[in-house]
C-alpha atoms as a PDB file:
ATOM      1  CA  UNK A   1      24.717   2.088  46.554  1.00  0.00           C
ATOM      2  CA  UNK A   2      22.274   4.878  44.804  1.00  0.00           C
ATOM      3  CA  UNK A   3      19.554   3.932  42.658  1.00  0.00           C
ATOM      4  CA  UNK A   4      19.743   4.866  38.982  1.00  0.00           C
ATOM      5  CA  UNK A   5      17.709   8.098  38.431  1.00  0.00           C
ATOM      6  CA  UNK A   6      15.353   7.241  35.399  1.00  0.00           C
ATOM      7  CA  UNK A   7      12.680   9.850  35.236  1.00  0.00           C
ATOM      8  CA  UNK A   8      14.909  11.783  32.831  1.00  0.00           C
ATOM      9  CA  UNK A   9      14.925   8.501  30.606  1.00  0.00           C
ATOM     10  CA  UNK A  10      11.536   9.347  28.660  1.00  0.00           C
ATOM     11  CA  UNK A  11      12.332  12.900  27.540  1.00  0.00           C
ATOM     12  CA  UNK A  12      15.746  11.788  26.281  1.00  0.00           C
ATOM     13  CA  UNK A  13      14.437   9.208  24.310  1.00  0.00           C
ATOM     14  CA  UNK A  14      11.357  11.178  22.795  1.00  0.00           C
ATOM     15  CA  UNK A  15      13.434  13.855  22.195  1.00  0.00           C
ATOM     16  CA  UNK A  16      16.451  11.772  20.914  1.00  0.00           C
ATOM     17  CA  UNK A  17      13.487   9.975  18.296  1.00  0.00           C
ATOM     18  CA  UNK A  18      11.932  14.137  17.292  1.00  0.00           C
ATOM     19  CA  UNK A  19      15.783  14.624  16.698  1.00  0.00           C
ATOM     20  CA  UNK A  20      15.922  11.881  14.438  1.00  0.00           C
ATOM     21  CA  UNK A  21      12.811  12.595  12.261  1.00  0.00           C
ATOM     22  CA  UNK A  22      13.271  15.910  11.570  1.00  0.00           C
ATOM     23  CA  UNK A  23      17.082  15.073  10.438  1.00  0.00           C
ATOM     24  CA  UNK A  24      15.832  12.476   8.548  1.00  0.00           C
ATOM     25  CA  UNK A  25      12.947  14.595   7.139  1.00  0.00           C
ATOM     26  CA  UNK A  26      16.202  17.400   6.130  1.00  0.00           C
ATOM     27  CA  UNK A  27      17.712  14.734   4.010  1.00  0.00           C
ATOM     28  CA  UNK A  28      14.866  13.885   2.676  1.00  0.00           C
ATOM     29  CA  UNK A  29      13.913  16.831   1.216  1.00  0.00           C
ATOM     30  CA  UNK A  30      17.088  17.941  -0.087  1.00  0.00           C
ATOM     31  CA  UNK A  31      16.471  14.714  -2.925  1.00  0.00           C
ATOM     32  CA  UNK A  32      14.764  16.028  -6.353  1.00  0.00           C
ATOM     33  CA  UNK A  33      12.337  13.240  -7.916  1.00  0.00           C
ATOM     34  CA  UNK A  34      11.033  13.340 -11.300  1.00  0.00           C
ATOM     35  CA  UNK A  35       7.648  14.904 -11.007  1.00  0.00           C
ATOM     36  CA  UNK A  36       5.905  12.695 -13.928  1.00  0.00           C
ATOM     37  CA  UNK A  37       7.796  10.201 -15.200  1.00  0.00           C
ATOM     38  CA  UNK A  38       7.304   9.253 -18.872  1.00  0.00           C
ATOM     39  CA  UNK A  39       6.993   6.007 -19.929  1.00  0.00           C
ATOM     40  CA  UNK A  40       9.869   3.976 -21.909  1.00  0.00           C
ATOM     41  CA  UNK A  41       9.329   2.430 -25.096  1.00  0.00           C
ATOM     42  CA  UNK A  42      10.493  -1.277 -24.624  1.00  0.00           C
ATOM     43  CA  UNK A  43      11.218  -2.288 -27.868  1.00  0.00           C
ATOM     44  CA  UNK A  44      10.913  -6.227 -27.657  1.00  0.00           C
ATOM     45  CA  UNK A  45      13.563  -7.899 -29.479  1.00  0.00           C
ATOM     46  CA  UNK A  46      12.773 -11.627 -31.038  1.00  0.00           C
ATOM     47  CA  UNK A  47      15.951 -13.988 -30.471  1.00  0.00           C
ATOM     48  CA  UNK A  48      15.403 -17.130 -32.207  1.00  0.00           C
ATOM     49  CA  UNK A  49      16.559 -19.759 -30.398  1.00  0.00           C
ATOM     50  CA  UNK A  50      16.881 -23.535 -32.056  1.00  0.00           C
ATOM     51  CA  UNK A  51      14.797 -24.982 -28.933  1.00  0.00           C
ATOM     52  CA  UNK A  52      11.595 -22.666 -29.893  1.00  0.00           C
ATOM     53  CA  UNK A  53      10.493 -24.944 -32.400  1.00  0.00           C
ATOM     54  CA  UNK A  54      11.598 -27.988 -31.648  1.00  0.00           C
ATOM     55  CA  UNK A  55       9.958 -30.471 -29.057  1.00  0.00           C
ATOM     56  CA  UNK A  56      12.834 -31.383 -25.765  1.00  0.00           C
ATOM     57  CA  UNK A  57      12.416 -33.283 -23.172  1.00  0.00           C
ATOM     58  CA  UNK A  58      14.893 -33.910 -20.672  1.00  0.00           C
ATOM     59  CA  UNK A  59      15.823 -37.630 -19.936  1.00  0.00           C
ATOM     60  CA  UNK A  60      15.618 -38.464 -16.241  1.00  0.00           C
ATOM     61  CA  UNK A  61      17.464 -41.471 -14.899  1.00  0.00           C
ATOM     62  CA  UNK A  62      14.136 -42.750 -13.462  1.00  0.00           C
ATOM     63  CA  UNK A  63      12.351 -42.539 -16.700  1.00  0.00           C
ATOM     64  CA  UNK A  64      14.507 -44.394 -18.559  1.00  0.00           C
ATOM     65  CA  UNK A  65      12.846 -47.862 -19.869  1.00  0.00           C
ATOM     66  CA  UNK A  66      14.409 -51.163 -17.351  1.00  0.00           C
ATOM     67  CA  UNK A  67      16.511 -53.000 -18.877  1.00  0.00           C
END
């Protein structure tokens, strides 16, 4: 039975991984980003809520006094 031939192995695969970069590097480059994006203003909205001024606690079963 003949041996697999693998000295051809490495320049596939470095070749097969420069293939791959510069296609990648193509697609890339063919996306326009904003060159300076500006920043938004974030107008912060105030929802009152009947909880902000009010003290709750939340009633575990544990805490509960023994009876």
């Amino acid at each position: 039975m003949p041996q697999l031939d693998t000295s051809t192995w490495l320049i596939t695969i470095m070749s097969m991984f420069l293939a791959l970069f510069i296609l990648f590097q193509i697609k890339i480059s063919n996306h326009s980003f904003p060159s300076n994006p500006s920043p938004k203003n974030l107008t912060l909205s105030q929802h009152k809520t009947p909880w902000e001024n009010k003290w709750t606690k939340i009633y575990l079963p544990l805490s509960l006094p023994l009876q």
